[in-house]
Protein backbone atom coordinates (compact mmCIF):
# COMPACT_ATOMS: atom_id res chain seq x y z
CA UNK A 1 0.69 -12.92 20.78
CA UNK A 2 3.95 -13.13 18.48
CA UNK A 3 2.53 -16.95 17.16
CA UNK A 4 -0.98 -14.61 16.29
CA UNK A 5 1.45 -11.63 14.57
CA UNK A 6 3.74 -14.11 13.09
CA UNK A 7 0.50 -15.64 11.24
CA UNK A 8 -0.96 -12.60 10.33
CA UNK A 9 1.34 -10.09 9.95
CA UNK A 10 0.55 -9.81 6.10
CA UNK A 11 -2.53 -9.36 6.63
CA UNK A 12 -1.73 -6.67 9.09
CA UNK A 13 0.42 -4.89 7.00
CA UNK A 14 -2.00 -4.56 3.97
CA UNK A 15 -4.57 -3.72 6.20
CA UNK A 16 -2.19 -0.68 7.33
CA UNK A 17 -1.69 0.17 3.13
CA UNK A 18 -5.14 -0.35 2.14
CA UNK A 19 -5.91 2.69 4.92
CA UNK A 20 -3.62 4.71 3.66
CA UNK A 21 -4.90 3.64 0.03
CA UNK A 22 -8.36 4.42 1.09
CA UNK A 23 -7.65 7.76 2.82
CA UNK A 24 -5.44 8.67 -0.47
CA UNK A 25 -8.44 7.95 -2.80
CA UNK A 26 -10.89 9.90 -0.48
CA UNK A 27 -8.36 13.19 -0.83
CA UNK A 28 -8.40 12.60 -4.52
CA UNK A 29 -4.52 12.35 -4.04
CA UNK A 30 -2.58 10.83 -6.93
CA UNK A 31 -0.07 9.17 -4.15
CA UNK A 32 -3.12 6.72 -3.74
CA UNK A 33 -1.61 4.81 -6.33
CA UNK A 34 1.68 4.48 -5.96
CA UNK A 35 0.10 2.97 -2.04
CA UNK A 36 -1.67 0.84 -5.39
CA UNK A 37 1.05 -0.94 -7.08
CA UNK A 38 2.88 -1.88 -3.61
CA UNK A 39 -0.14 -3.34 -1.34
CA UNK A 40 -1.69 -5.62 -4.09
CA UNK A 41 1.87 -6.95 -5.12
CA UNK A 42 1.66 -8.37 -1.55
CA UNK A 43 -1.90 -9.21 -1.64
CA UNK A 44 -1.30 -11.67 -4.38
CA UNK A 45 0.98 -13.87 -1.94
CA UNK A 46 -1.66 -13.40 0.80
CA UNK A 47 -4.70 -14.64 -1.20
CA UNK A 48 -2.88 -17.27 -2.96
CA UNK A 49 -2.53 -18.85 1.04
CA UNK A 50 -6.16 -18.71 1.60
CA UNK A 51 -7.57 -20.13 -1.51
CA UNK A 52 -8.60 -16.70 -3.34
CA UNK A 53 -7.06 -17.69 -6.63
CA UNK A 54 -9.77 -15.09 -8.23
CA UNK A 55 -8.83 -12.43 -5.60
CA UNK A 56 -5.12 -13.22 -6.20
CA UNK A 57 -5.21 -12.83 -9.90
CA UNK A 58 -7.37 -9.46 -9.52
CA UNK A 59 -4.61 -7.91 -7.11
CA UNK A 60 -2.32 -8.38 -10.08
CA UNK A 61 -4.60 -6.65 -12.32
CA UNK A 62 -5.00 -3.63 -9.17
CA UNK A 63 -0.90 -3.48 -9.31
CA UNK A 64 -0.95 -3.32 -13.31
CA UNK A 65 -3.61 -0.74 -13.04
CA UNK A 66 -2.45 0.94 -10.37
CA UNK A 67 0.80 2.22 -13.02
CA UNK A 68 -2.54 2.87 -15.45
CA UNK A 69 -4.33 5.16 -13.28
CA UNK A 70 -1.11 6.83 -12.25
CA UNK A 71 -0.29 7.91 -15.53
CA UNK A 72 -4.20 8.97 -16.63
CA UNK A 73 -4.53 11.34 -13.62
CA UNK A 74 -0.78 12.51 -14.08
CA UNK A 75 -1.11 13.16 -17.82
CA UNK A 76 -4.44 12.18 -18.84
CA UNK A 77 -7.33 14.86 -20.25
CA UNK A 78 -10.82 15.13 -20.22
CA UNK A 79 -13.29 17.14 -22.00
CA UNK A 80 -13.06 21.14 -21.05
CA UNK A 81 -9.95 20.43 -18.92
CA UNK A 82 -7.64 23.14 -19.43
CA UNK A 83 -3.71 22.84 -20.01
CA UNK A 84 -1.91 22.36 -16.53
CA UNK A 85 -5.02 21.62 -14.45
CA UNK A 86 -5.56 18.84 -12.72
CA UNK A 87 -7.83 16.13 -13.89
CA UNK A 88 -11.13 17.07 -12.56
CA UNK A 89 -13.56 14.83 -10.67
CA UNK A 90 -16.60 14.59 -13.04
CA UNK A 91 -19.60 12.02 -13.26
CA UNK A 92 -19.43 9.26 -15.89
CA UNK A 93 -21.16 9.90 -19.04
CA UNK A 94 -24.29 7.97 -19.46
CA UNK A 95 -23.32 6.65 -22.80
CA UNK A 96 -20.31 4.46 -20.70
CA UNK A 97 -23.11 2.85 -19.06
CA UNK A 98 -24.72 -0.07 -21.00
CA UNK A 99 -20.97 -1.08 -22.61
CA UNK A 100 -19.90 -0.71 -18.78
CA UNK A 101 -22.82 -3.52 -17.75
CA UNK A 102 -22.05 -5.93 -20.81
CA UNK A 103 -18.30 -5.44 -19.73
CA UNK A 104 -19.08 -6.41 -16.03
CA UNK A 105 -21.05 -9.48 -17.09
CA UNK A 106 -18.97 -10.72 -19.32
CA UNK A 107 -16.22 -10.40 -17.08
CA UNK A 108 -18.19 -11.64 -13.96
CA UNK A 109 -18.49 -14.52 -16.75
CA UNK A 110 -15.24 -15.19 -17.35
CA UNK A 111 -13.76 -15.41 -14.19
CA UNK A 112 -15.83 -17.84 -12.76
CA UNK A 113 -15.81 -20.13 -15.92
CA UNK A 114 -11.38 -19.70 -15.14
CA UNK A 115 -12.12 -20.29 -11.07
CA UNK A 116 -14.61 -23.66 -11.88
CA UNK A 117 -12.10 -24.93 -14.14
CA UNK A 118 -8.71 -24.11 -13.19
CA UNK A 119 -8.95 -23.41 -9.30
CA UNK A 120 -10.02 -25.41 -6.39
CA UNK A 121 -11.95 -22.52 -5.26
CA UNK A 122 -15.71 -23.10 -2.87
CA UNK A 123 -16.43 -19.57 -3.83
CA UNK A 124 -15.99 -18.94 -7.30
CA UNK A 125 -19.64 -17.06 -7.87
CA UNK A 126 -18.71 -14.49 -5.55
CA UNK A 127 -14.70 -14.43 -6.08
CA UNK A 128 -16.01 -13.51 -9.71
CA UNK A 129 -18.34 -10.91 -8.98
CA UNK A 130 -15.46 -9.03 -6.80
CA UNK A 131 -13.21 -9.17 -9.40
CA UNK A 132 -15.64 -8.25 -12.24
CA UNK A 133 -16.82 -5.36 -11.11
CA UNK A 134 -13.35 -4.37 -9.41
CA UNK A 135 -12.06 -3.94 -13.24
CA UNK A 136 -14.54 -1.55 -13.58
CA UNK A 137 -14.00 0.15 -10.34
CA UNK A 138 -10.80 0.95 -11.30
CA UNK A 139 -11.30 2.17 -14.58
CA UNK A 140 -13.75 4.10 -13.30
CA UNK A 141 -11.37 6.09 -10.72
CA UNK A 142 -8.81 5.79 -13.07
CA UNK A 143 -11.11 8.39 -15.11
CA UNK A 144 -11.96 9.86 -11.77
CA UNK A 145 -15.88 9.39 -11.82
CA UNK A 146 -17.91 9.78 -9.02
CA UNK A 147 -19.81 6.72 -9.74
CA UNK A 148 -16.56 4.85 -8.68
CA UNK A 149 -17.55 4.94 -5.46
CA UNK A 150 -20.68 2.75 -5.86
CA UNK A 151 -18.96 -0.23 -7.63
CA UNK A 152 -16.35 0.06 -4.52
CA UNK A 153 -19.43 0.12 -2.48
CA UNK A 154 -20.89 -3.14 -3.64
CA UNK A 155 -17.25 -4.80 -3.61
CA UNK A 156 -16.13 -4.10 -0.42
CA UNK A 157 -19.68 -5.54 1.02
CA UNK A 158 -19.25 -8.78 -0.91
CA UNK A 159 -15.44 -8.79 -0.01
CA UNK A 160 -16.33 -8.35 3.90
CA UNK A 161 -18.16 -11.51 3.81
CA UNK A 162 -15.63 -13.65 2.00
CA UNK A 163 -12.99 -12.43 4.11
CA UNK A 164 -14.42 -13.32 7.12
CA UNK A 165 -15.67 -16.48 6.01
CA UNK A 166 -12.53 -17.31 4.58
CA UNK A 167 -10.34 -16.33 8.00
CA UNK A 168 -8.33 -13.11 7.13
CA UNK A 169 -9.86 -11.09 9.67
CA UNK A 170 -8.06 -7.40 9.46
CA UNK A 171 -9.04 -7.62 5.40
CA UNK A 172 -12.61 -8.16 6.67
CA UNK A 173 -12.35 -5.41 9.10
CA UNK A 174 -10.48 -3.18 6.62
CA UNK A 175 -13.20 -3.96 3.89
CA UNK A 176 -16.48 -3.09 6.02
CA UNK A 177 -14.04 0.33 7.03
CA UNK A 178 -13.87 0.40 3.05
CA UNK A 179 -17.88 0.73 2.89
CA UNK A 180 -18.25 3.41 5.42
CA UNK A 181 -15.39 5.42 3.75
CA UNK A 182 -16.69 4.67 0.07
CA UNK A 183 -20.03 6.43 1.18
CA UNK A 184 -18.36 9.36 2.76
CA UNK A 185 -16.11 8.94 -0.54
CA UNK A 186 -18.97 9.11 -2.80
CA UNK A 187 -21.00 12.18 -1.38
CA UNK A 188 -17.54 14.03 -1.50
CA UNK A 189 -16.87 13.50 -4.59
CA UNK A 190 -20.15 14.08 -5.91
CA UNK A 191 -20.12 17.68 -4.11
CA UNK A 192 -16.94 18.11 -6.04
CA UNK A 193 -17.83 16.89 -8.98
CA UNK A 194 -17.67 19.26 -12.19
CA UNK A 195 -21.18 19.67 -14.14
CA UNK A 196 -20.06 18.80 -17.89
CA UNK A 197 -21.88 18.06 -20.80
């Protein structure tokens, strides 16, 4: 039992953050990402081990944004939002959603062309994907839009698989918790969600 904790214990103790994380983000609580600079500062280190050199550079990019999305819901604006209220949770505007696509594939692009020729990595298709559309996850609840919820949807699916295949079981476990939660997520946040035009 210690040899099994003393093997996984990082992986047990971002498993532990990334509930909290998730729990934080359902509430709409801005603590969610100060939960977000400190558990992907450690996921680096733990996906650097198991050969997710995509996944390792994309939890630098969560901690980076984490500091981002901290400061947009602490001091950002949006349309109609009155002085002193909180950042409301709205839909995205349909005009963000063709430059949102080209941005995804572009990205999704990019990161495998980096993972084929810098990285040793025997999943770089799907590594890519992850991270792709995790950049625009995370813009996306950095704004606070409902549709957030579906790109973490479609991550966290993809990111169950690799985790299992790739042996770091509680971040599989914790990632197919992440679907169940980003559907309960998304129809609360939808319910709450602000009609703008």
């Amino acid at each position: 039992m210690l040899s099994f904790l003393s093997l996984h214990w990082l992986d047990i103790f971002t498993t532990i953050l990334g509930l909290l994380y998730i729990w934080l983000e359902y509430r709409a609580s801005i603590a969610l990402w100060v939960v977000g600079i400190v558990m992907p500062a450690l996921d680096v280190w733990l996906y650097w081990q198991h050969g997710l050199y995509g996944d390792a550079g994309m939890a630098v990019y969560y901690t980076l944004a984490a500091i981002y999305g901290y400061a947009v819901w602490k001091f950002g604006r949006k349309r109609g939002q009155t002085a002193g209220q909180q950042m409301p949770i709205t839909h995205m505007p349909r005009r963000l959603f063709v430059p949102t696509v080209v941005f995804f594939v572009v990205a999704w692009g990019a990161t495998y062309y980096v993972l084929i020729t810098f990285t040793d990595s025997n999943v770089p298709a799907l590594d890519a994907f992850t991270n792709a559309l995790s950049f625009v996850g995370l813009w996306a609840l950095a704004r606070k839009y409902v549709e957030q919820w579906q790109f973490w949807i479609a991550v966290d699916l993809v990111c169950t698989g690799l985790y299992i295949y790739k042996g770091i079981p509680f971040k599989a476990l914790l990632y197919g918790l992440y679907v169940v939660i980003a559907v309960a997520g998304y129809r609360k946040w939808r319910g709450e969600a602000e009609v703008r035009s």
